[in-house]
C-alpha atoms as a PDB file:
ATOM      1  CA  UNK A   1     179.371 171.030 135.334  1.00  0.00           C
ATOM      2  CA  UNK A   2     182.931 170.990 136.524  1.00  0.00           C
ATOM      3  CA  UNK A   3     183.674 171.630 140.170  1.00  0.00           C
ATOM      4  CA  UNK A   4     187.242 172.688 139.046  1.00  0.00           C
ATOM      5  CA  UNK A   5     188.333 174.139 135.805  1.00  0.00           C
ATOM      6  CA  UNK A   6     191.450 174.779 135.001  1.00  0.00           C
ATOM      7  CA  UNK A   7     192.773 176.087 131.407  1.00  0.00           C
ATOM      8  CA  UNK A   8     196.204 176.228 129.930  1.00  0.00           C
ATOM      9  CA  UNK A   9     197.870 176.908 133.151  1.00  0.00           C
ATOM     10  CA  UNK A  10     201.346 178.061 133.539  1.00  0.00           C
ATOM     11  CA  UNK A  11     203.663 179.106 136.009  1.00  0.00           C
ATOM     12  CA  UNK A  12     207.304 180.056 135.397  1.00  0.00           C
ATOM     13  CA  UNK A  13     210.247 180.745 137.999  1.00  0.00           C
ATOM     14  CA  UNK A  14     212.425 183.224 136.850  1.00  0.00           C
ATOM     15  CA  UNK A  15     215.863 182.542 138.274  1.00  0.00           C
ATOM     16  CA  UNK A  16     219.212 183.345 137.629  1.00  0.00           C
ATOM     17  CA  UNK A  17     220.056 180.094 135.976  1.00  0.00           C
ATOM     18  CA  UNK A  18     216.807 181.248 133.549  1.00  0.00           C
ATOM     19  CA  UNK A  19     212.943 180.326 133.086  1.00  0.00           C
ATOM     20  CA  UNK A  20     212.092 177.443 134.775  1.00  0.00           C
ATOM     21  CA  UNK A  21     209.030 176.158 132.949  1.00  0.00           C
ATOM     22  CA  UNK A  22     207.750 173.975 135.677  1.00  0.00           C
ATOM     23  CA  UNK A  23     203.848 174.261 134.459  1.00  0.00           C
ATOM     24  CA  UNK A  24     203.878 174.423 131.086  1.00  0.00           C
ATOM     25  CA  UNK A  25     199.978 174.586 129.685  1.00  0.00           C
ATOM     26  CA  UNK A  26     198.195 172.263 131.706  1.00  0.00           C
ATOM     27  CA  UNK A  27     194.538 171.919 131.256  1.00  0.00           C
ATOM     28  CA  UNK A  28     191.852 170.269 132.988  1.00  0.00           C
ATOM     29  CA  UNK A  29     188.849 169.770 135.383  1.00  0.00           C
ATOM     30  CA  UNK A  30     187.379 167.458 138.900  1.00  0.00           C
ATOM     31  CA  UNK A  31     183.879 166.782 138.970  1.00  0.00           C
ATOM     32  CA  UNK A  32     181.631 167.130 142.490  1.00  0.00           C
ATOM     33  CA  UNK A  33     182.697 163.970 144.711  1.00  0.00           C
ATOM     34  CA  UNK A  34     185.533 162.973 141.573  1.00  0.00           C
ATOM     35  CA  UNK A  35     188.432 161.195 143.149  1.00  0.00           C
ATOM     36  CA  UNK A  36     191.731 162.725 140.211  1.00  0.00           C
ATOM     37  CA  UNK A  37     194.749 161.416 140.220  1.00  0.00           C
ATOM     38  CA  UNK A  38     197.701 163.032 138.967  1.00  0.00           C
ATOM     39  CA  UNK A  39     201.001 161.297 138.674  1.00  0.00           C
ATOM     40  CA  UNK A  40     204.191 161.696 137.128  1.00  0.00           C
ATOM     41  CA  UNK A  41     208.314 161.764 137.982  1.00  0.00           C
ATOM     42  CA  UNK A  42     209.488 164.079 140.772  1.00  0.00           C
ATOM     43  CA  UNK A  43     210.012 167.480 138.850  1.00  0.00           C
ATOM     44  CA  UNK A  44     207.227 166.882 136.640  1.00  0.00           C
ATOM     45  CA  UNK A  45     205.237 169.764 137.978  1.00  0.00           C
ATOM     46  CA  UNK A  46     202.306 167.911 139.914  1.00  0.00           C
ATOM     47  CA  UNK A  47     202.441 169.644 142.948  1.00  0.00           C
ATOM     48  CA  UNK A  48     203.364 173.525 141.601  1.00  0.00           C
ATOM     49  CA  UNK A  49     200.499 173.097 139.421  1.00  0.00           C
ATOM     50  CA  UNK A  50     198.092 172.961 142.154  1.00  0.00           C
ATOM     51  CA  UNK A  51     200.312 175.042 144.578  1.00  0.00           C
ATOM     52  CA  UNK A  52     199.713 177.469 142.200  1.00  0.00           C
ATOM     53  CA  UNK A  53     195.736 177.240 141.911  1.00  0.00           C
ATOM     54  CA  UNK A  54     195.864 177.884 145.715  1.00  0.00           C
ATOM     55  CA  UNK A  55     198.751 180.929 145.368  1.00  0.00           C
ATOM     56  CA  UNK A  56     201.102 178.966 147.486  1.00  0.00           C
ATOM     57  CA  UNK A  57     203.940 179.636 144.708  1.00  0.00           C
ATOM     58  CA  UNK A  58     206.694 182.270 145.882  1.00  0.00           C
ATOM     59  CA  UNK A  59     206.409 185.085 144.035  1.00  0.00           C
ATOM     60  CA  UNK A  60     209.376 185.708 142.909  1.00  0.00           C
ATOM     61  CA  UNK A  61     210.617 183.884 142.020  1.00  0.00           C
ATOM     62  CA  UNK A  62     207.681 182.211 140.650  1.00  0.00           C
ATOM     63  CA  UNK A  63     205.284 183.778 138.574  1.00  0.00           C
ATOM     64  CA  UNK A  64     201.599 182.909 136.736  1.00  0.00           C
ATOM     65  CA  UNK A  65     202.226 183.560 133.121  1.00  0.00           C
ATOM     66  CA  UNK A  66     198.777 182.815 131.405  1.00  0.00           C
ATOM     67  CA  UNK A  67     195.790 180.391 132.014  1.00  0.00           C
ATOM     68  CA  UNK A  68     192.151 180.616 134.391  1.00  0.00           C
ATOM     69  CA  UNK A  69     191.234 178.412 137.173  1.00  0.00           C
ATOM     70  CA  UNK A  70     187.170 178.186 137.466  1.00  0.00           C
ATOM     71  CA  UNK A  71     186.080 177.253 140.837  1.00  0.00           C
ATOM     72  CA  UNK A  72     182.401 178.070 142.409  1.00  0.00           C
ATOM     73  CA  UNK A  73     182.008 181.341 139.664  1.00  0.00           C
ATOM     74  CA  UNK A  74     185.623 182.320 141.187  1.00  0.00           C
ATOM     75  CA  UNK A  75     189.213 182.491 138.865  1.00  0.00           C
ATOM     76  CA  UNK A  76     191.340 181.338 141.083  1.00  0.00           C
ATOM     77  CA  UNK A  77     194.212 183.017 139.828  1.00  0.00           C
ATOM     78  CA  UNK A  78     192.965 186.176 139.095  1.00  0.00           C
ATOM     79  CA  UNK A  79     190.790 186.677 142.295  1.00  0.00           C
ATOM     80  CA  UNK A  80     191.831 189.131 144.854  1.00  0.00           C
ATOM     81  CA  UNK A  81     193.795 187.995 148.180  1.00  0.00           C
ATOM     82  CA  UNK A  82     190.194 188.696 149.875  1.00  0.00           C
ATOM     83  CA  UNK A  83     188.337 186.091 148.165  1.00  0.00           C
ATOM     84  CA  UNK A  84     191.180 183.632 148.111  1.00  0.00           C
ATOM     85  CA  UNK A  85     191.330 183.637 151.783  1.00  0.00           C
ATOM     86  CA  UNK A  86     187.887 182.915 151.866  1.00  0.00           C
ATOM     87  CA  UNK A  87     188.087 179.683 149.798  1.00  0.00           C
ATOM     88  CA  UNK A  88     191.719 178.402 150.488  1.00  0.00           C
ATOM     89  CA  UNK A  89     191.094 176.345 153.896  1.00  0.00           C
ATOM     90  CA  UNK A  90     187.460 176.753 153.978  1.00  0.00           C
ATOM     91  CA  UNK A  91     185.912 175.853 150.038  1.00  0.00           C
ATOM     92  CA  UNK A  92     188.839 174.059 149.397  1.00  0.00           C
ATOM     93  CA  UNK A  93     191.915 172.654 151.251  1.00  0.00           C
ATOM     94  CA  UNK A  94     195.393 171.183 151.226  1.00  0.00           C
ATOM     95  CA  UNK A  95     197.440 168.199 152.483  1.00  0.00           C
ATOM     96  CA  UNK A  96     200.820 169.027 152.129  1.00  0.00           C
ATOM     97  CA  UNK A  97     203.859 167.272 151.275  1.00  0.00           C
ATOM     98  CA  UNK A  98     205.970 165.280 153.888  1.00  0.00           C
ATOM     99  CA  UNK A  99     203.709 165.068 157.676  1.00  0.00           C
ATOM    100  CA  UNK A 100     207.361 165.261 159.430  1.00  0.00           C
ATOM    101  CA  UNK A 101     207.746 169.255 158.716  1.00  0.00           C
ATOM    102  CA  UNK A 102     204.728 170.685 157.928  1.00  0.00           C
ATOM    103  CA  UNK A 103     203.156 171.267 161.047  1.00  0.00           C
ATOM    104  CA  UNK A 104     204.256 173.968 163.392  1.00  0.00           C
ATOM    105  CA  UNK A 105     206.464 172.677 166.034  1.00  0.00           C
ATOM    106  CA  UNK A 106     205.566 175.031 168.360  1.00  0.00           C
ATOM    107  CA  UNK A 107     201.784 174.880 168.357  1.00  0.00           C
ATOM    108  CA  UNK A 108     199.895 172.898 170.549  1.00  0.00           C
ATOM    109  CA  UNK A 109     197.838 169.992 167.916  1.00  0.00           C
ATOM    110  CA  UNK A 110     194.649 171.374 168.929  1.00  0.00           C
ATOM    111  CA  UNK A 111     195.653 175.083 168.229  1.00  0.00           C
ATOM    112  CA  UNK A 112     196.381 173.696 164.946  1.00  0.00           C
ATOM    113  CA  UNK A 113     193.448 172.138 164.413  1.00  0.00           C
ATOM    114  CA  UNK A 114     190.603 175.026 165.622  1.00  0.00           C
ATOM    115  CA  UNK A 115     192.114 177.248 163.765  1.00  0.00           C
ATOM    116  CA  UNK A 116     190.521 177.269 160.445  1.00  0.00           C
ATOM    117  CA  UNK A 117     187.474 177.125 162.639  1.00  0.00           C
ATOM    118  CA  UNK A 118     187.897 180.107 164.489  1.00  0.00           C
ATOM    119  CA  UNK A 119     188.690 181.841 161.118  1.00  0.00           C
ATOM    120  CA  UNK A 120     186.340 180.956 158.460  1.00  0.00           C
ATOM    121  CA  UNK A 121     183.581 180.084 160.650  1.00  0.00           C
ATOM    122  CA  UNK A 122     183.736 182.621 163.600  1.00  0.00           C
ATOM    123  CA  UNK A 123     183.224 179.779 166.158  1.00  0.00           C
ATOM    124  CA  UNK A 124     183.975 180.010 169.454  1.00  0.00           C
ATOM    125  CA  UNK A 125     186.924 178.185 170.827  1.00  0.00           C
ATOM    126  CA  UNK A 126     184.840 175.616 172.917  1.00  0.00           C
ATOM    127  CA  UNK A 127     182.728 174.510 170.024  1.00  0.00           C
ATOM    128  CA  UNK A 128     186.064 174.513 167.518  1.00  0.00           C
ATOM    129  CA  UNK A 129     187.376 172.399 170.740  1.00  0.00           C
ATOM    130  CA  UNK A 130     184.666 169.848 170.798  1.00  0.00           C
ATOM    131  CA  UNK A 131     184.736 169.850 166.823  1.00  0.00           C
ATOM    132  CA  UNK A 132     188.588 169.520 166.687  1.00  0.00           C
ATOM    133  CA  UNK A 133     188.022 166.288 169.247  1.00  0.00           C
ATOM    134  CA  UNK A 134     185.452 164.566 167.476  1.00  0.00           C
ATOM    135  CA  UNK A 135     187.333 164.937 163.618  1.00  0.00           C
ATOM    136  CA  UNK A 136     190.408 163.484 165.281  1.00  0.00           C
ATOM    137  CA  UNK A 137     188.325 160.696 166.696  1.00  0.00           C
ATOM    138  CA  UNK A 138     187.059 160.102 163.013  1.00  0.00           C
ATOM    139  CA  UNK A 139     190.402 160.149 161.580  1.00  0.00           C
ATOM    140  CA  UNK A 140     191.459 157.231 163.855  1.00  0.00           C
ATOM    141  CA  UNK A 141     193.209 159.091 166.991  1.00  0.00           C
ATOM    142  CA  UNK A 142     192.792 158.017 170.302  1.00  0.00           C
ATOM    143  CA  UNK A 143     192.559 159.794 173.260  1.00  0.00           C
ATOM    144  CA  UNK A 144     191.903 162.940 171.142  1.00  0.00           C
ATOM    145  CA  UNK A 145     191.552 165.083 174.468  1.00  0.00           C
ATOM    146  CA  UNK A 146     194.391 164.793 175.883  1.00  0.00           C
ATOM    147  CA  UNK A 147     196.515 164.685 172.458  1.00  0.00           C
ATOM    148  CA  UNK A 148     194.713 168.144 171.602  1.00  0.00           C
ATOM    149  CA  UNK A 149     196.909 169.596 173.851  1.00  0.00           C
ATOM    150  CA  UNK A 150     199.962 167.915 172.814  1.00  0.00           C
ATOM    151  CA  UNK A 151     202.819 169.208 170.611  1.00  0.00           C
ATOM    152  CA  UNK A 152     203.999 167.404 167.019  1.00  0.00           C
ATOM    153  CA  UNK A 153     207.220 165.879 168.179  1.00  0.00           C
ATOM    154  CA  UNK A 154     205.247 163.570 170.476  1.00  0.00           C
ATOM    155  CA  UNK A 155     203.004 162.146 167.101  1.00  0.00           C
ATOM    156  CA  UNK A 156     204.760 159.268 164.867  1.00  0.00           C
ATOM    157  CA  UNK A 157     204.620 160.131 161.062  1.00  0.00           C
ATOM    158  CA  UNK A 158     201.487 158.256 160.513  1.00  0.00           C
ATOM    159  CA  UNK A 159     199.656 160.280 163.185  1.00  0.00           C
ATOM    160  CA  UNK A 160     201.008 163.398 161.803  1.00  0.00           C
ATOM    161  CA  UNK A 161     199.195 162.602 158.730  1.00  0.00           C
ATOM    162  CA  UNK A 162     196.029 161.612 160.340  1.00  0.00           C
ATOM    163  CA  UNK A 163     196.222 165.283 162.116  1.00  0.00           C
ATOM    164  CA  UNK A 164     197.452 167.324 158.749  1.00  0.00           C
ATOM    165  CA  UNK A 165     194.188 165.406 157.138  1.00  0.00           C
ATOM    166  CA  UNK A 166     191.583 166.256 160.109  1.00  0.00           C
ATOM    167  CA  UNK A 167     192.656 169.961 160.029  1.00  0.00           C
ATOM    168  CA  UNK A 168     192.144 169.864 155.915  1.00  0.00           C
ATOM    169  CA  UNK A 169     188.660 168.461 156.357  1.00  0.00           C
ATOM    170  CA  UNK A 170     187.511 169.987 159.346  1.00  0.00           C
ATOM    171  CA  UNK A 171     185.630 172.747 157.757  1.00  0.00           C
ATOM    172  CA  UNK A 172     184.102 169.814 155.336  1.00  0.00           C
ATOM    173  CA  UNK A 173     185.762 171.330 151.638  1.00  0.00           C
ATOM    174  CA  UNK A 174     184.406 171.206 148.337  1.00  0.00           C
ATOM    175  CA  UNK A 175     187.530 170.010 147.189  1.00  0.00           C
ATOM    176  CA  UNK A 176     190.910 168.200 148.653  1.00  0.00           C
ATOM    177  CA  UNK A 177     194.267 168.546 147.688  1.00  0.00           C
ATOM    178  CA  UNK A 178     196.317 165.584 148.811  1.00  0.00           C
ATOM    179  CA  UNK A 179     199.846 166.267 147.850  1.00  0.00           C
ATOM    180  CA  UNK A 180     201.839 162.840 148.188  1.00  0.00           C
ATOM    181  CA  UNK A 181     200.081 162.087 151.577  1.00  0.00           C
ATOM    182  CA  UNK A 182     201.585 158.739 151.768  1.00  0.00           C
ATOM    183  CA  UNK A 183     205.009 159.370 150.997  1.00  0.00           C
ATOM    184  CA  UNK A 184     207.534 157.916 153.918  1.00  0.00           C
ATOM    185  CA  UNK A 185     204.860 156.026 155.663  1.00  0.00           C
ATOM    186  CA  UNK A 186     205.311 152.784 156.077  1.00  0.00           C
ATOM    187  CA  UNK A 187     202.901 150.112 153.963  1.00  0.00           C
ATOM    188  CA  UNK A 188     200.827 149.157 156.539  1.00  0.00           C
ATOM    189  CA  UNK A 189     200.180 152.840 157.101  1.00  0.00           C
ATOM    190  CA  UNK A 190     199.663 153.710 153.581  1.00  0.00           C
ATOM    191  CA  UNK A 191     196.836 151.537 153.242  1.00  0.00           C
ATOM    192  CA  UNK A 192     195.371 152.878 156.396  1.00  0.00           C
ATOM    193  CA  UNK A 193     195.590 156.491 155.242  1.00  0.00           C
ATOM    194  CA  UNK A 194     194.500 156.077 151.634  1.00  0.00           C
ATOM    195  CA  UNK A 195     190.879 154.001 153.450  1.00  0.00           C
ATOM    196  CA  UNK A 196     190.653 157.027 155.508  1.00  0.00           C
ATOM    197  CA  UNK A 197     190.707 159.563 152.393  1.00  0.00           C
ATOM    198  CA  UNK A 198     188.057 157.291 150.776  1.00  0.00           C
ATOM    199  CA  UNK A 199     185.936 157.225 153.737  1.00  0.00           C
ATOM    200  CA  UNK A 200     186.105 160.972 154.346  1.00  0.00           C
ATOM    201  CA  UNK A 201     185.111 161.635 150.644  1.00  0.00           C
ATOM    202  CA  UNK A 202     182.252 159.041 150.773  1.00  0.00           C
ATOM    203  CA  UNK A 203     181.239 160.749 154.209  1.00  0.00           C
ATOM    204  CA  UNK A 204     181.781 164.718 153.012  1.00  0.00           C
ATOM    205  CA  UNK A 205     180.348 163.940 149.156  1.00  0.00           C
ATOM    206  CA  UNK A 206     184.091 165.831 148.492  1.00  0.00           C
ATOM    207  CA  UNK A 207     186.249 166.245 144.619  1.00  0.00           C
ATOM    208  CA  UNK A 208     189.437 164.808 145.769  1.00  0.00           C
ATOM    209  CA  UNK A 209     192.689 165.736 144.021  1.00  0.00           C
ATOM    210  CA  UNK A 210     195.749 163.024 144.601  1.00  0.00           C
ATOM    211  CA  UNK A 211     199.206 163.561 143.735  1.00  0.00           C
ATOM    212  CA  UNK A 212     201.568 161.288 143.504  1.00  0.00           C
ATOM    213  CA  UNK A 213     204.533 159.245 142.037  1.00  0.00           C
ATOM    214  CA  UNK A 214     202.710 155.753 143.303  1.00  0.00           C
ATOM    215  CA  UNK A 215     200.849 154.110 140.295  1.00  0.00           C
ATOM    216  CA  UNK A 216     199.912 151.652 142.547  1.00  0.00           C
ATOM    217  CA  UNK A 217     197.649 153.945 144.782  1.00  0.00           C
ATOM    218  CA  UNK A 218     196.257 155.589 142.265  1.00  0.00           C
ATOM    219  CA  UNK A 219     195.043 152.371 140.891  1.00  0.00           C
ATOM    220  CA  UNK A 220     193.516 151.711 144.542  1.00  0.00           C
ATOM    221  CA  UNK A 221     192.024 155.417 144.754  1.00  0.00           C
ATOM    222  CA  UNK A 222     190.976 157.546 141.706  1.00  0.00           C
ATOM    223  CA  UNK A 223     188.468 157.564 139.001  1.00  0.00           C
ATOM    224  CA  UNK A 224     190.451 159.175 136.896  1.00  0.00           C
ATOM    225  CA  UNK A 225     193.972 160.302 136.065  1.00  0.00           C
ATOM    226  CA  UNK A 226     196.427 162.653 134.477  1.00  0.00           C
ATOM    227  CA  UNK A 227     200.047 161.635 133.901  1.00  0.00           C
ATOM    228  CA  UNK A 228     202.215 164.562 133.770  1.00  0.00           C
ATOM    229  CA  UNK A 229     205.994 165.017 132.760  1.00  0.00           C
ATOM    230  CA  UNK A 230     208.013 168.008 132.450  1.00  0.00           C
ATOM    231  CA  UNK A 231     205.173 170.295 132.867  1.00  0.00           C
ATOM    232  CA  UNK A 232     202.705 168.721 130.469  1.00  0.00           C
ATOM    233  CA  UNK A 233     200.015 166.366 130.736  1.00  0.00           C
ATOM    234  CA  UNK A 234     200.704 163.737 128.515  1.00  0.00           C
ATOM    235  CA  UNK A 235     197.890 161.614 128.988  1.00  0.00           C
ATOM    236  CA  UNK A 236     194.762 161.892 130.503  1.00  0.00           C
ATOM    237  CA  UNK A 237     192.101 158.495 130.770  1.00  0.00           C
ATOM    238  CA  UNK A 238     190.061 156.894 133.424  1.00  0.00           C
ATOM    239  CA  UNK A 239     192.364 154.742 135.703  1.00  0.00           C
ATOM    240  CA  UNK A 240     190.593 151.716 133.805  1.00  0.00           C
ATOM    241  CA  UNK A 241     191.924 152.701 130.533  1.00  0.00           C
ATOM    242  CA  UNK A 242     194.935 153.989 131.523  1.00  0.00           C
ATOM    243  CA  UNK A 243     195.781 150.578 133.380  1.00  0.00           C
ATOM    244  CA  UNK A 244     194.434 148.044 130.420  1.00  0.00           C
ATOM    245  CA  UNK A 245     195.477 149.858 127.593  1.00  0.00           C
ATOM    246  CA  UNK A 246     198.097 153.146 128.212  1.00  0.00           C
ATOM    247  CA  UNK A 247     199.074 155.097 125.197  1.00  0.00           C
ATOM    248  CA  UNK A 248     201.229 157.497 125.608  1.00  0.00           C
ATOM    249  CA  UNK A 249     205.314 155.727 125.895  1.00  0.00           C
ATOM    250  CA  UNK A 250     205.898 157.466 128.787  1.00  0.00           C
ATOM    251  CA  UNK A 251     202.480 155.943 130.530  1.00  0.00           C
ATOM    252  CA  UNK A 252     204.071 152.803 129.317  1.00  0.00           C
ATOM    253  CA  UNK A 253     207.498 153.126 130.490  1.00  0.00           C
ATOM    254  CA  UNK A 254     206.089 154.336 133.920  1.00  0.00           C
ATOM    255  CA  UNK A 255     204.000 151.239 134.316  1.00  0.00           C
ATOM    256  CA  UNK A 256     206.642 148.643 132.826  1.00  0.00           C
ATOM    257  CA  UNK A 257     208.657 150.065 135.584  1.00  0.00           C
ATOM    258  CA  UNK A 258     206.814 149.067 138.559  1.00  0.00           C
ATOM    259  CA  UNK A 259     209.010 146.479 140.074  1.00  0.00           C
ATOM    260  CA  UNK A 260     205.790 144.211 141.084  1.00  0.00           C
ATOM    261  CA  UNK A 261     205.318 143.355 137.563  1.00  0.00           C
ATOM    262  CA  UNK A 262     208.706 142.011 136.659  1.00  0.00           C
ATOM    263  CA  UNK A 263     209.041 138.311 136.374  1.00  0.00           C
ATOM    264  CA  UNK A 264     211.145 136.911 139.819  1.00  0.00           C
ATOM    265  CA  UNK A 265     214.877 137.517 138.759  1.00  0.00           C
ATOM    266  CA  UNK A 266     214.746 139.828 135.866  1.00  0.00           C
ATOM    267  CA  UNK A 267     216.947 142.672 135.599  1.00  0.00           C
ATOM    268  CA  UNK A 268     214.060 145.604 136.134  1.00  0.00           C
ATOM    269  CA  UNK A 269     213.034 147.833 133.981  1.00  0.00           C
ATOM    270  CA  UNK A 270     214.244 151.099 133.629  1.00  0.00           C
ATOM    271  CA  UNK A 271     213.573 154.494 131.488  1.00  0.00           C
ATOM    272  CA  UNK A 272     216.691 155.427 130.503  1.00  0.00           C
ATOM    273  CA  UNK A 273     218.290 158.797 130.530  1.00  0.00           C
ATOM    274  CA  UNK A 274     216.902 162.074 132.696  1.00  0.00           C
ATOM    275  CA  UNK A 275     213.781 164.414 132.694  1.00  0.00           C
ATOM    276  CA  UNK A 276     214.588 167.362 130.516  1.00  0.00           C
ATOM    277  CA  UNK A 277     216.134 171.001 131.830  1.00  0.00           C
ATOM    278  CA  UNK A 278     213.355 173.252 131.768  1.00  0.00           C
ATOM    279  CA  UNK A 279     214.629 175.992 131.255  1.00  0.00           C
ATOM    280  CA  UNK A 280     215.693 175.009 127.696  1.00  0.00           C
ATOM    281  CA  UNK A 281     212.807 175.786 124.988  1.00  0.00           C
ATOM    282  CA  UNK A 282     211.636 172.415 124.018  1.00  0.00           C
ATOM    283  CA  UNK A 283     210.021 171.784 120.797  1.00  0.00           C
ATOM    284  CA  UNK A 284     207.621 168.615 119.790  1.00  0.00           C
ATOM    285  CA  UNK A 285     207.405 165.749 122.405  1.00  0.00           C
ATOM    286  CA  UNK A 286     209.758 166.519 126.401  1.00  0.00           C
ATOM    287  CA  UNK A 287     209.714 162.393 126.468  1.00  0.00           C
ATOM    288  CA  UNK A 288     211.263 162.275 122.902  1.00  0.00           C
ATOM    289  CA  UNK A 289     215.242 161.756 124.157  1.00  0.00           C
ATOM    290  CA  UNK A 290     213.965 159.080 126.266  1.00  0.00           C
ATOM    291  CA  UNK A 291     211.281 157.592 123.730  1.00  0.00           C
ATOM    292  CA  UNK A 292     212.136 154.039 122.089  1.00  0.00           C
ATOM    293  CA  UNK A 293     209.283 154.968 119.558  1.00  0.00           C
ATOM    294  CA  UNK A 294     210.793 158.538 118.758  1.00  0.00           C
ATOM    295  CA  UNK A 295     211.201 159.943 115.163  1.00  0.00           C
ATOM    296  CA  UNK A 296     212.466 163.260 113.562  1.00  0.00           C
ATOM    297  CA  UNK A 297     208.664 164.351 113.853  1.00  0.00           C
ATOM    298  CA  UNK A 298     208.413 164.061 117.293  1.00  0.00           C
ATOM    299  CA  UNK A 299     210.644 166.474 118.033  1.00  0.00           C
ATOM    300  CA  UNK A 300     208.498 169.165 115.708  1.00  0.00           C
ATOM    301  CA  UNK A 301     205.691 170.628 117.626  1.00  0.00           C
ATOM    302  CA  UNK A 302     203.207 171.533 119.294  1.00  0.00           C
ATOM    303  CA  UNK A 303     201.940 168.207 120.050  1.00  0.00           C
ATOM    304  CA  UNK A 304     198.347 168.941 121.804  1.00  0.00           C
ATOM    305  CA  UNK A 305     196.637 166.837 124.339  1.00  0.00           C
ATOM    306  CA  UNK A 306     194.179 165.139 121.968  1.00  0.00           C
ATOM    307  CA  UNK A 307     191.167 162.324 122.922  1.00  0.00           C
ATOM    308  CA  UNK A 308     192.222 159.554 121.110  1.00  0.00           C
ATOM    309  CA  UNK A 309     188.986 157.631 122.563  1.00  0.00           C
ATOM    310  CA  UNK A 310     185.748 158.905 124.750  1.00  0.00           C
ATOM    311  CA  UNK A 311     187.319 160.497 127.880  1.00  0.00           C
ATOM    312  CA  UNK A 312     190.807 158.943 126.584  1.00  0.00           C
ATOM    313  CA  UNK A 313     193.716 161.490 125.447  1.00  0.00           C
ATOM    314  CA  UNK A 314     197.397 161.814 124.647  1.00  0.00           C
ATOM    315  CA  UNK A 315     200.002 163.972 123.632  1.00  0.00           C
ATOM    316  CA  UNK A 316     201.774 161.432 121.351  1.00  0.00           C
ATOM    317  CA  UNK A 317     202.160 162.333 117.534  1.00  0.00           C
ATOM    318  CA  UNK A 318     202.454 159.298 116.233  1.00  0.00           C
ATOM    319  CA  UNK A 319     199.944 157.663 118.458  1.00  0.00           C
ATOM    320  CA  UNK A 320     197.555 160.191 117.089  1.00  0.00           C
ATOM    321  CA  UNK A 321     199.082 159.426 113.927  1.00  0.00           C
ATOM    322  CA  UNK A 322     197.834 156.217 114.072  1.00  0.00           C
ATOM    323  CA  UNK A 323     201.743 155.182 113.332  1.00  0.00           C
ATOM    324  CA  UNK A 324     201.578 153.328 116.452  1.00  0.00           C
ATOM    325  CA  UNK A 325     199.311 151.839 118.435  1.00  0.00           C
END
């Protein structure tokens, strides 16, 4: 049984330029202690998608048109602000994008830290202290003590991190939301952060959610993976399958682009031309302006997420076709 469950989400911003259709019908589901990874372009919809499970999207402008979101016998997007506040930062929790802004500049670290603590467990504020010393210990600080009582301009990014991850797993979730928690580390520090998530999900028995643009950490990381663009999920596979044999062309474009796997001196590879406007109604296939294997048909839809293959789908007509393999 699913940990997660999440059925033909979508979420809509309503603005004056018209309906952005950043989530656009996305289905699907983490298993106890699964590691998911979702990737995709910048735009694609990866992060509002899961924003939205937690009701982190502004509303308005945004808005939840349709879909359910099963988590421990809850709907996370029809439950009332009561039980959401008892699950978001306890049952589950968030990493959030870029280390650099999102903690509060004027809270102490440690303040910070206790406080999911002193709210969903009712501790007092010396055992949240001690607890709050000994997670940033295990998430590789030194000299927790005195840095509990420090402010966020005197951490480097990679520390940040290392803090915004402790305070997420503190109150040991069901499930983690990572949302790009490498981006603008260096390598070194990637690498260092991505061992620590493992660890901490090995440790915890946590579902892990990780969302990216990095193909190559979520070949280090996940079991499994969803590639999303324009507010679909266009393929879905193991990382196993999706790395030996991708089907979908934008999967295929996405890994051809990687510039680690171009021969020394070739011009790279690129996928020509832009992610679509969403706030124009697209019929058939988003990738089909970009697609080197498009037809007329392709533009004709719906195209549904279909398993080509046990635990091995994609959204590609003529794949499903069997016009092309």
């Amino acid at each position: 049984m699913p940990l997660l469950d999440v059925k033909n989400l979508k979420t809509h911003f309503h603005t004056r330029a018209g309906i952005v259709r950043a989530v656009d019908g996305v289905s699907f589901s983490v298993a106890p202690g699964e590691m998911l990874g979702i990737v995709g372009e910048s735009g694609s919809g990866k992060s509002v998608a899961n924003l939205s499970l937690l009701g982190l999207v502004p509303m308005p402008p945004g808005k939840i048109e349709s879909g359910t979101a099963q988590f421990d016998g809850v709907d996370l997007l029809h439950c009332t602000n009561a039980q959401r506040r008892t699950i978001r930062g306890k049952k589950i929790s968030m990493v959030f994008q870029d280390p650099m802004t999102a903690l509060n500049p004027y809270l102490r670290i440690g303040d910070q830290i206790m406080e999911p603590l002193l709210i969903h467990e009712n501790m007092s504020k010396a055992d949240a202290r001690a607890r709050a010393v000994a997670m940033l210990k295990r998430v590789g600080i030194h000299d927790a003590e005195r840095r509990l009582r420090e402010y966020p301009h005197r951490f480097s990014g990679g520390m940040r991190q290392r803090v915004m991850i402790a305070m997420a797993l503190i109150t040991h979730p069901q499930l983690l939301i990572a949302d790009e928690p490498t981006t603008a580390l260096d390598v070194t520090v990637q690498a260092q952060i991505l061992e620590l998530l493992k660890t901490m999900q090995a440790e915890l028995g946590m579902a892990v959610i990780l969302i990216t643009h990095d193909l190559g950490v979520i070949a280090e990381s996940c079991d499994r993976v969803l590639v999303m663009y324009a507010g679909r999920i266009v393929e879905s596979a193991t990382v196993d399958d999706l790395f030996r044999e991708p089907k979908h062309p934008y999967t295929r474009a996405l890994l051809a682009s990687i510039p680690a796997t171009q021969e020394k001196g070739a011009q790279l590879y690129t996928i020509q031309g832009a992610p679509p406007d969403l706030t124009a109604t697209m019929e058939g296939c988003p990738f089909a302006p970009r697609c080197e294997h498009a037809q007329p048909q392709c533009k004709i839809g719906p195209i549904p997420l279909a398993e080509i293959a046990p635990g091995h789908a994609t959204a590609c007509k003529r794949i499903l076709a069997g016009e092309i393999t």
